[in-house]
N, C-alpha and C. Protein backbone atom coordinates (compact mmCIF):
# COMPACT_ATOMS: atom_id res chain seq x y z
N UNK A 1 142.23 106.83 121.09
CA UNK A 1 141.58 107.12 122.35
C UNK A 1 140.24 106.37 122.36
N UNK A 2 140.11 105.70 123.91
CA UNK A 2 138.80 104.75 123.41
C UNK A 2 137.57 105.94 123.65
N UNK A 3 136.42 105.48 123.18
CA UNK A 3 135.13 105.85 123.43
C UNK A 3 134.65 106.43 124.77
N UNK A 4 134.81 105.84 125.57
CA UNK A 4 134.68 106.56 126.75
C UNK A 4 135.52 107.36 127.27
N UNK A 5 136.76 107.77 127.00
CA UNK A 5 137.43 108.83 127.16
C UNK A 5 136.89 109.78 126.55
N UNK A 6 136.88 109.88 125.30
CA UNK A 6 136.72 110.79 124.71
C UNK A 6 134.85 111.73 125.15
N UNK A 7 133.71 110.37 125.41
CA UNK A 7 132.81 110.98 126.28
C UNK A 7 132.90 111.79 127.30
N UNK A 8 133.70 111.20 128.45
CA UNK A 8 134.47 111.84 129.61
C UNK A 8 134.75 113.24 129.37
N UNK A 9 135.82 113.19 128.42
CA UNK A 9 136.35 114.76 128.17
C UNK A 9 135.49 115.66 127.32
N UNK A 10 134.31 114.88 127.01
CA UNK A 10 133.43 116.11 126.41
C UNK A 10 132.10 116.46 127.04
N UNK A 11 132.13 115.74 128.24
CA UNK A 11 131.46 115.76 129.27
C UNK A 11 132.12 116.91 130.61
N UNK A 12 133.23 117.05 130.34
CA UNK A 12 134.29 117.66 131.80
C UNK A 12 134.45 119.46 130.77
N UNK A 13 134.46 119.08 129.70
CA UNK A 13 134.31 120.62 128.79
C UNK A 13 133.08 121.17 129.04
N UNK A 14 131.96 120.06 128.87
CA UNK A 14 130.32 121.11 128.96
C UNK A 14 130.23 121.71 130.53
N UNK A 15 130.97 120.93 131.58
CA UNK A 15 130.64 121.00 132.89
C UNK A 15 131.58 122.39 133.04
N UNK A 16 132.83 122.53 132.20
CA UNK A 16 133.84 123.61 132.77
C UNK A 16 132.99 125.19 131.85
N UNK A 17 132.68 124.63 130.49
CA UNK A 17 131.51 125.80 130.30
C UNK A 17 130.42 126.13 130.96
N UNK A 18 129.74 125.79 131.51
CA UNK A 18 128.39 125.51 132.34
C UNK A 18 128.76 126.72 133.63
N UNK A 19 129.82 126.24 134.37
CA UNK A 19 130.63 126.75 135.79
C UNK A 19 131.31 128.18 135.37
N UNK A 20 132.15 128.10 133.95
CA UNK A 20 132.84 129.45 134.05
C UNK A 20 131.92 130.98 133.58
N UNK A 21 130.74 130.48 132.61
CA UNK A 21 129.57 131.04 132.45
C UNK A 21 129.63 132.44 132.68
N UNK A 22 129.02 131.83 134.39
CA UNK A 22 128.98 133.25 134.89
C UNK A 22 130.05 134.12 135.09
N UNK A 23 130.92 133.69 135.46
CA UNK A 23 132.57 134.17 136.02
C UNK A 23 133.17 135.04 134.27
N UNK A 24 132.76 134.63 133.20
CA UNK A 24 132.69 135.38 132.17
C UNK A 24 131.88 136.67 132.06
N UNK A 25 130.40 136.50 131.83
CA UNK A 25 129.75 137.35 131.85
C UNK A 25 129.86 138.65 132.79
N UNK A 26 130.51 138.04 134.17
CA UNK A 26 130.78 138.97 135.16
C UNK A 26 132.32 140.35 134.57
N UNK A 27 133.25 139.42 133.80
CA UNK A 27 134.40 139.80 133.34
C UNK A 27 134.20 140.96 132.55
N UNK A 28 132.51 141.01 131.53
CA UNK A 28 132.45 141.37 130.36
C UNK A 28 131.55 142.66 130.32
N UNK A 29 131.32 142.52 131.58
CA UNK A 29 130.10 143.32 132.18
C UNK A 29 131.22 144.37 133.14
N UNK A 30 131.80 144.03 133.83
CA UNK A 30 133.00 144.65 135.00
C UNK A 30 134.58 145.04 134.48
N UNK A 31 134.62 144.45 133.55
CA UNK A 31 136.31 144.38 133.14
C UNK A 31 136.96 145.56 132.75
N UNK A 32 138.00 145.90 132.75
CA UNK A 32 137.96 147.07 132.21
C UNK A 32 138.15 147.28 130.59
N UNK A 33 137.72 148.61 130.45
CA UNK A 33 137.31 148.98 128.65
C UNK A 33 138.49 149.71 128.12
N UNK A 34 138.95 149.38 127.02
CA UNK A 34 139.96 149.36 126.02
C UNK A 34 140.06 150.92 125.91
N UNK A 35 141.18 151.65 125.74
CA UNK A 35 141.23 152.87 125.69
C UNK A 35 142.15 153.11 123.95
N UNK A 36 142.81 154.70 123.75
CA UNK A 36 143.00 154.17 122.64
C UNK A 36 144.46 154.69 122.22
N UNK A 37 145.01 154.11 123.27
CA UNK A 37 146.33 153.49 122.89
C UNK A 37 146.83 152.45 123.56
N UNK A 38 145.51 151.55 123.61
CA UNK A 38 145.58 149.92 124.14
C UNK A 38 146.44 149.15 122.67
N UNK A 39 145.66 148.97 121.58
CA UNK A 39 146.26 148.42 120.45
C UNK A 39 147.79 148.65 120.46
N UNK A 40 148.36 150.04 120.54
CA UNK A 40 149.65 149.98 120.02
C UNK A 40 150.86 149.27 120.92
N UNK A 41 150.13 149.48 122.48
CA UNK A 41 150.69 148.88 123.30
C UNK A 41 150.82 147.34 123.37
N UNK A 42 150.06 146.77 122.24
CA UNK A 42 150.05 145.14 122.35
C UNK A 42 150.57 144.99 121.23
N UNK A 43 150.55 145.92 119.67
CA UNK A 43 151.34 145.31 118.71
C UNK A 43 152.82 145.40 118.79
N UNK A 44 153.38 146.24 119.62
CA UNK A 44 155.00 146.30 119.69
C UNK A 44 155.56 144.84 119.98
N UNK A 45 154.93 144.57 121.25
CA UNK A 45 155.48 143.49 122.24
C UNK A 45 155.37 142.15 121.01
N UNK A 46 154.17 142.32 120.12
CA UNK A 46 154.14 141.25 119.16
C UNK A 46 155.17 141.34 118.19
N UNK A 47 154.99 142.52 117.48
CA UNK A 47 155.90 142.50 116.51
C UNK A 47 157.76 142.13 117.15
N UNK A 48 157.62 142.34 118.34
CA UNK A 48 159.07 142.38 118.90
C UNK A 48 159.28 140.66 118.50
N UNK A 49 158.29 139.53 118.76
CA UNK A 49 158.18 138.37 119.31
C UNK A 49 158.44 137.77 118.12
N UNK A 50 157.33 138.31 117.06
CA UNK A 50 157.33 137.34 115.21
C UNK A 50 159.09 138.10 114.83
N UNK A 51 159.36 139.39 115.16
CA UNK A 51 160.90 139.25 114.49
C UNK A 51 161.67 138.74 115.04
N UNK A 52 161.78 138.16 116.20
CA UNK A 52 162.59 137.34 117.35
C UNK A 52 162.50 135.89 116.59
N UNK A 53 161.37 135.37 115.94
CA UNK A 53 160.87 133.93 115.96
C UNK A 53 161.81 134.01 114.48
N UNK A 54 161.44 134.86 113.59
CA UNK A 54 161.66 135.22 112.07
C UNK A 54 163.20 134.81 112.04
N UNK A 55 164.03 135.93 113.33
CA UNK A 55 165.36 136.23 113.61
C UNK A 55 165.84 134.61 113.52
N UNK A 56 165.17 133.70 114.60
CA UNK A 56 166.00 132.58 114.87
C UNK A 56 165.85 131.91 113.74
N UNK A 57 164.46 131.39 112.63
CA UNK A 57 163.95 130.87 111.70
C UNK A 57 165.18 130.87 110.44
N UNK A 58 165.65 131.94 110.51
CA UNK A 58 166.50 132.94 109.33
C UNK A 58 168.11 132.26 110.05
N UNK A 59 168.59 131.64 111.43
CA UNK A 59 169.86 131.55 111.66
C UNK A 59 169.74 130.11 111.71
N UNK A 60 168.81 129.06 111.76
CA UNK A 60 169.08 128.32 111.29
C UNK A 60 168.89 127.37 110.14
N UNK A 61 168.49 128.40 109.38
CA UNK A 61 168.71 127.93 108.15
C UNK A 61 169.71 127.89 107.61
């Protein structure tokens, strides 16, 4: 990748940090707060996904 691309795109990253900034802070400040049976509700769907990946990993071998 020449030189000025690679300026470009690290120029179009500071500009997309710069802009989303606020639109974060707003998220972090407003968003809603984790309750506590948020976790278990996100490790199922995972664990469902790594034994799915494991499952196929394991059939074609």
């Amino acid at each position: 990748m020449s030189l000025f691309l690679q300026i470009a795109l690290a120029v179009i990253l500071v500009m997309m940090l710069f802009f989303l900034w606020p639109t974060f802070k707003h998220w972090q400040e407003h968003g809603p707060k984790a309750k506590a049976g948020d976790w278990q509700a996100v490790i199922l769907p995972l664990a469902l996904v790594v034994g799915l990946v494991v499952l196929l990993i394991a059939l074609v071998r």
